[in-house]
C-alpha atoms as a PDB file:
ATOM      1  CA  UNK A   1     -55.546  19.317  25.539  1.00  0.00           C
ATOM      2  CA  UNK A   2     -52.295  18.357  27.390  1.00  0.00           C
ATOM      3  CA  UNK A   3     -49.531  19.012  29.144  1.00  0.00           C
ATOM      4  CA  UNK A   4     -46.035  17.625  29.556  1.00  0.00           C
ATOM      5  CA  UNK A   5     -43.675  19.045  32.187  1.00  0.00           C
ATOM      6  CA  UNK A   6     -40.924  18.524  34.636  1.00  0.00           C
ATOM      7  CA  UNK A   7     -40.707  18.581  38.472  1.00  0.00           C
ATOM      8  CA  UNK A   8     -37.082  19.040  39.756  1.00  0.00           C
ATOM      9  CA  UNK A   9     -36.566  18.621  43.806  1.00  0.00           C
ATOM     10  CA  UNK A  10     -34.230  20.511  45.343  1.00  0.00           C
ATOM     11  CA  UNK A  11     -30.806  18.226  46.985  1.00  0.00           C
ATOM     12  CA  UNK A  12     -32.011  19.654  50.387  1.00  0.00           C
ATOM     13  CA  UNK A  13     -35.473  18.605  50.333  1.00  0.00           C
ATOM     14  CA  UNK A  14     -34.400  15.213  52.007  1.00  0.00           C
ATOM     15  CA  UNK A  15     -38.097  14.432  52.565  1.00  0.00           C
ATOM     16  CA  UNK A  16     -38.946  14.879  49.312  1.00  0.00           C
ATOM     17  CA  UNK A  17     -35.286  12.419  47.896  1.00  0.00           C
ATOM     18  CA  UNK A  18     -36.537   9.738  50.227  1.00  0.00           C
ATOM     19  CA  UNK A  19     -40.400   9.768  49.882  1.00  0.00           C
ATOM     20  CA  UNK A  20     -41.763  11.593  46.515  1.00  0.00           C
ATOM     21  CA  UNK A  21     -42.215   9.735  43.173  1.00  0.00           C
ATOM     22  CA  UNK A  22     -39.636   9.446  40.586  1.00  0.00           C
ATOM     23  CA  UNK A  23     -39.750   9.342  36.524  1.00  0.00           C
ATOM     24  CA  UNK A  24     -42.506   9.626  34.115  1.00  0.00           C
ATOM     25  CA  UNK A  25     -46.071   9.958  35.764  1.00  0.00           C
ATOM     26  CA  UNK A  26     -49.310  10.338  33.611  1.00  0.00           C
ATOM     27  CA  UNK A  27     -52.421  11.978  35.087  1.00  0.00           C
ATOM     28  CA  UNK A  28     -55.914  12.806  33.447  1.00  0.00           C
ATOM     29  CA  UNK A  29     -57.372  15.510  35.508  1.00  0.00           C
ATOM     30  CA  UNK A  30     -60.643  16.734  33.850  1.00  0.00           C
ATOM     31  CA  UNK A  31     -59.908  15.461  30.063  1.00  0.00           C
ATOM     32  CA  UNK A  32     -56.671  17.121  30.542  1.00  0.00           C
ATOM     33  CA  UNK A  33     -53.814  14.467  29.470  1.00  0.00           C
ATOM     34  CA  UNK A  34     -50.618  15.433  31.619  1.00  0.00           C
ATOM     35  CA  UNK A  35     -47.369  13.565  31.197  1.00  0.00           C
ATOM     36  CA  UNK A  36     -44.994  14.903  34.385  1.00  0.00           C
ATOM     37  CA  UNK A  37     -41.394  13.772  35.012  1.00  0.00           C
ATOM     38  CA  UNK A  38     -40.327  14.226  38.975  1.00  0.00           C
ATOM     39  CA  UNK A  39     -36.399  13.937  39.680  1.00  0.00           C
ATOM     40  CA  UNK A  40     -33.649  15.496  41.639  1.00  0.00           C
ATOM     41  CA  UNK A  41     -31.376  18.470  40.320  1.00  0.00           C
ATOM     42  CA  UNK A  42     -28.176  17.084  41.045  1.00  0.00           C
ATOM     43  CA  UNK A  43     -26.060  19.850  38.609  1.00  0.00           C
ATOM     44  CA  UNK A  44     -27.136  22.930  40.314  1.00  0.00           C
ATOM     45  CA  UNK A  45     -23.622  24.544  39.902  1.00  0.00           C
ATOM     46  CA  UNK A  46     -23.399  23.160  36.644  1.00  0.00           C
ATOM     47  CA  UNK A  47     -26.137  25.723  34.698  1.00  0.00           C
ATOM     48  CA  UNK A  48     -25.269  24.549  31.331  1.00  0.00           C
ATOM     49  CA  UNK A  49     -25.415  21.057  32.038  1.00  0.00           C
ATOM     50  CA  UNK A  50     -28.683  21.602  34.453  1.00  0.00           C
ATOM     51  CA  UNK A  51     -30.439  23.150  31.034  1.00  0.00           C
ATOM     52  CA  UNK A  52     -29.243  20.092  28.747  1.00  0.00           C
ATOM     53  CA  UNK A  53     -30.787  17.740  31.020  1.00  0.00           C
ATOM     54  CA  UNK A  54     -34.611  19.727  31.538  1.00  0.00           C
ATOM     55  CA  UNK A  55     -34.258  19.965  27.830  1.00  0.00           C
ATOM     56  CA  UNK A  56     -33.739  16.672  26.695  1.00  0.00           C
ATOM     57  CA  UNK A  57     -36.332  15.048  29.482  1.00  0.00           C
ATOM     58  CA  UNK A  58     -39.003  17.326  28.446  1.00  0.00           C
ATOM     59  CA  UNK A  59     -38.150  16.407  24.508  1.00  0.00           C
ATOM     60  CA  UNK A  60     -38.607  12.622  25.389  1.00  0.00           C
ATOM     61  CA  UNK A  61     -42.122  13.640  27.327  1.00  0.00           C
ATOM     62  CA  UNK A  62     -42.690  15.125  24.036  1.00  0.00           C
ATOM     63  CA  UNK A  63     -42.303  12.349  21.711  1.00  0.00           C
ATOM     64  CA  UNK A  64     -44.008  10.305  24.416  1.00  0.00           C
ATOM     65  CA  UNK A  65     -47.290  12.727  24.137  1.00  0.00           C
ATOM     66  CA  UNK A  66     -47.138  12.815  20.485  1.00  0.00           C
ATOM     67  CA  UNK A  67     -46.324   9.219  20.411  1.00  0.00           C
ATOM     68  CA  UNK A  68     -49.549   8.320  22.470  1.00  0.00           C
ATOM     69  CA  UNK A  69     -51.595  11.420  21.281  1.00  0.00           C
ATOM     70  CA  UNK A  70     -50.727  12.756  17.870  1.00  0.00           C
ATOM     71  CA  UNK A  71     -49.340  15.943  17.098  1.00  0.00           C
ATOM     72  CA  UNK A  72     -50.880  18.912  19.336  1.00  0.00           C
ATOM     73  CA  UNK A  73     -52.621  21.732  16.933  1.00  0.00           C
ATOM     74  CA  UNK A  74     -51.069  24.208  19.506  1.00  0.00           C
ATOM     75  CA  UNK A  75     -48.038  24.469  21.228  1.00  0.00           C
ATOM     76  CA  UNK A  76     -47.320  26.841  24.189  1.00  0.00           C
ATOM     77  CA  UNK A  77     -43.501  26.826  25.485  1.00  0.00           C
ATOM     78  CA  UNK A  78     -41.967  28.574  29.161  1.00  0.00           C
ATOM     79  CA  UNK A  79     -38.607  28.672  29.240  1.00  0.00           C
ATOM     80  CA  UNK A  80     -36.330  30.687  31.870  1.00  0.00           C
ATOM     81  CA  UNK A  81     -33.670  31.288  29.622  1.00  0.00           C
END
């Protein structure tokens, strides 16, 4: 089993821009493979362009899992939109 997601911080979590990780991370919690990408939303007025971007990083975590893992036998998808 795995899991690939990403981790948007807020602009106005300054903490968080100055002292939380950035990019790709991969964790194995329990036999569960999880490939998490932490960044900054920097087009919140910009919706369209905001979904482009959380689209495209999570399809490149993607091909990274399947890359490192094969192809999952089950797929399971949130989306807010």
């Amino acid at each position: 089993m795995g899991v690939v997601n990403s981790v948007f911080r807020s602009m106005r979590d300054i903490p968080g821009l100055l002292l939380k990780t950035y990019g790709l991370k991969y964790e194995d919690a329990n036999g569960v493979k999880t490939y998490r990408w932490h960044g900054v939303n920097v087009t919140l007025r910009i919706p369209t362009l905001s979904r482009k971007i959380w689209v495209n990083i999570n399809l490149i975590n993607v091909e990274k899992y399947i890359k490192e893992n094969g192809l999952p036998d089950i797929s399971h998808v949130h989306s807010n939109k």
